[in-house]
Protein backbone atom coordinates (compact mmCIF):
# COMPACT_ATOMS: atom_id res chain seq x y z
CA UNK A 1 240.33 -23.30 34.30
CA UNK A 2 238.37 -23.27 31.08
CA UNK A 3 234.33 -22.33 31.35
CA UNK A 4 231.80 -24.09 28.90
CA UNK A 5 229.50 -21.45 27.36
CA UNK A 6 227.79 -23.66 24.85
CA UNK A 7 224.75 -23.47 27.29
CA UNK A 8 224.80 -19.79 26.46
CA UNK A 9 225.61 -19.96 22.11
CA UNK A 10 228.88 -19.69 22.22
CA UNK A 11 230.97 -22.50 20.75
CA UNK A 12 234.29 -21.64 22.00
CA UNK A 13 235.06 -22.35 25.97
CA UNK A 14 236.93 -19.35 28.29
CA UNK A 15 239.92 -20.15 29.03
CA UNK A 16 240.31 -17.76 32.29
CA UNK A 17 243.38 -19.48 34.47
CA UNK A 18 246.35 -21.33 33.22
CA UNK A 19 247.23 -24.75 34.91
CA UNK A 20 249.83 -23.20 36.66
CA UNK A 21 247.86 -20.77 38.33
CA UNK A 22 248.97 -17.94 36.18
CA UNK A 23 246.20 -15.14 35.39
CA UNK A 24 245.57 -13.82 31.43
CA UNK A 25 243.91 -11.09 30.09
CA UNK A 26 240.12 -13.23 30.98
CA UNK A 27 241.19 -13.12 34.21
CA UNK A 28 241.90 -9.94 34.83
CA UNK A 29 239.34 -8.22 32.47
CA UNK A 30 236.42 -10.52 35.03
CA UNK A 31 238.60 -8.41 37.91
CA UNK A 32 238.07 -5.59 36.02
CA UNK A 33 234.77 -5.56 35.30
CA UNK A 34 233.52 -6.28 39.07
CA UNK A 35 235.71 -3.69 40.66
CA UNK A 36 233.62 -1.59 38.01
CA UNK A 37 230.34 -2.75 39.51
CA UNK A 38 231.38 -2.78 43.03
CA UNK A 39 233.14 1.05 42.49
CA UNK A 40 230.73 2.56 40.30
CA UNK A 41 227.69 0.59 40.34
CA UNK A 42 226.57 0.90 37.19
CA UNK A 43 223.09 0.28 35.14
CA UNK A 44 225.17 -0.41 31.69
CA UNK A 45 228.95 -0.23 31.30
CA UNK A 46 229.41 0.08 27.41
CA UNK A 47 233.09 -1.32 26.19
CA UNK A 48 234.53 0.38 23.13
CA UNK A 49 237.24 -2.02 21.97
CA UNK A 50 238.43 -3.02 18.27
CA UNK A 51 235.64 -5.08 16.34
CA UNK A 52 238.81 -8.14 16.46
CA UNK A 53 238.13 -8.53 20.67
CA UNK A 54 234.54 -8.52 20.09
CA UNK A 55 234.51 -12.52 20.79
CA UNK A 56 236.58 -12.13 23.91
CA UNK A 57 234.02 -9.62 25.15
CA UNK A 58 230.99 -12.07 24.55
CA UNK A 59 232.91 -14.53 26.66
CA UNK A 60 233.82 -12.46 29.28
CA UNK A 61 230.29 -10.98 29.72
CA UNK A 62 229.01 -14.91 29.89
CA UNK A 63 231.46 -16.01 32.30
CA UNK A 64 230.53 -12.63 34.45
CA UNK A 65 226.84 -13.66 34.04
CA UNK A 66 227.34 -17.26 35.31
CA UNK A 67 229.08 -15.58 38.41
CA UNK A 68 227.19 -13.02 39.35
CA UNK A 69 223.87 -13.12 37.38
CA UNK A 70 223.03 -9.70 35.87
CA UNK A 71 226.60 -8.30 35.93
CA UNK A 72 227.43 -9.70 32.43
CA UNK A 73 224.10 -8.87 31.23
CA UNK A 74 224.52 -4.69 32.53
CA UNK A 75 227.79 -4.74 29.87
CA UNK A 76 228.04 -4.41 26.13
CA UNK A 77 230.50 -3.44 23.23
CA UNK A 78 230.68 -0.95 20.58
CA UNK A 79 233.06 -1.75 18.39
CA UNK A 80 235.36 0.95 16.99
CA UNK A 81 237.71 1.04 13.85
CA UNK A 82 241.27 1.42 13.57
CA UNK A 83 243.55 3.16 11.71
CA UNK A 84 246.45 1.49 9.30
CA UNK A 85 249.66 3.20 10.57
CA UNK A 86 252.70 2.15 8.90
CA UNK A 87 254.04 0.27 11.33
CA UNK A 88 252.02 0.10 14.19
CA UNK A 89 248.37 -0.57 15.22
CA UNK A 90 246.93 2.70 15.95
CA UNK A 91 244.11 3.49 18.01
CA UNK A 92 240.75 5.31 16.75
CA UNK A 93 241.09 8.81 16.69
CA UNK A 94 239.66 10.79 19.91
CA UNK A 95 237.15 13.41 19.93
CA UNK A 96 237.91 16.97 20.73
């Protein structure tokens, strides 16, 4: 299943089922994000995530939005940097 968000400015469509049914991260970040809402019920649920998902994010927020109107519009990013690691990808560095 693939959602058009051109209605909303962004060019590229959400892919958030495959044809054969099987689920991908879309799918199970939308999961995600209501059993947030329904759990915590929050006013703003702020997503900290590397500046490269930031497109993913708009998407998913959009496609939340079109569900369940002022769910995708509660959430946000921050993006946050990561560290060169020789080799690996390493997560930011956590406060103490």
């Amino acid at each position: 299943m693939i959602i058009d968000l051109e209605d909303v400015g962004i060019q590229t469509p959400s892919l958030v089922q495959k044809a054969d049914g099987s689920s991908i991260y879309a799918t199970r970040d939308i999961a995600a994000a209501l059993f947030r809402r329904d759990t915590w019920h929050f006013d703003r649920c702020v997503y900290v995530v590397g500046a490269d998902q930031i497109l993913h994010f708009k998407q998913l927020f959009a496609v939340m939005e079109k569900l369940d109107p002022g769910t995708g519009g509660a959430c946000c990013t921050r993006p946050s940097a990561w560290f060169h690691c020789p080799r690996a990808r390493c997560p930011p560095a956590r406060a103490t």
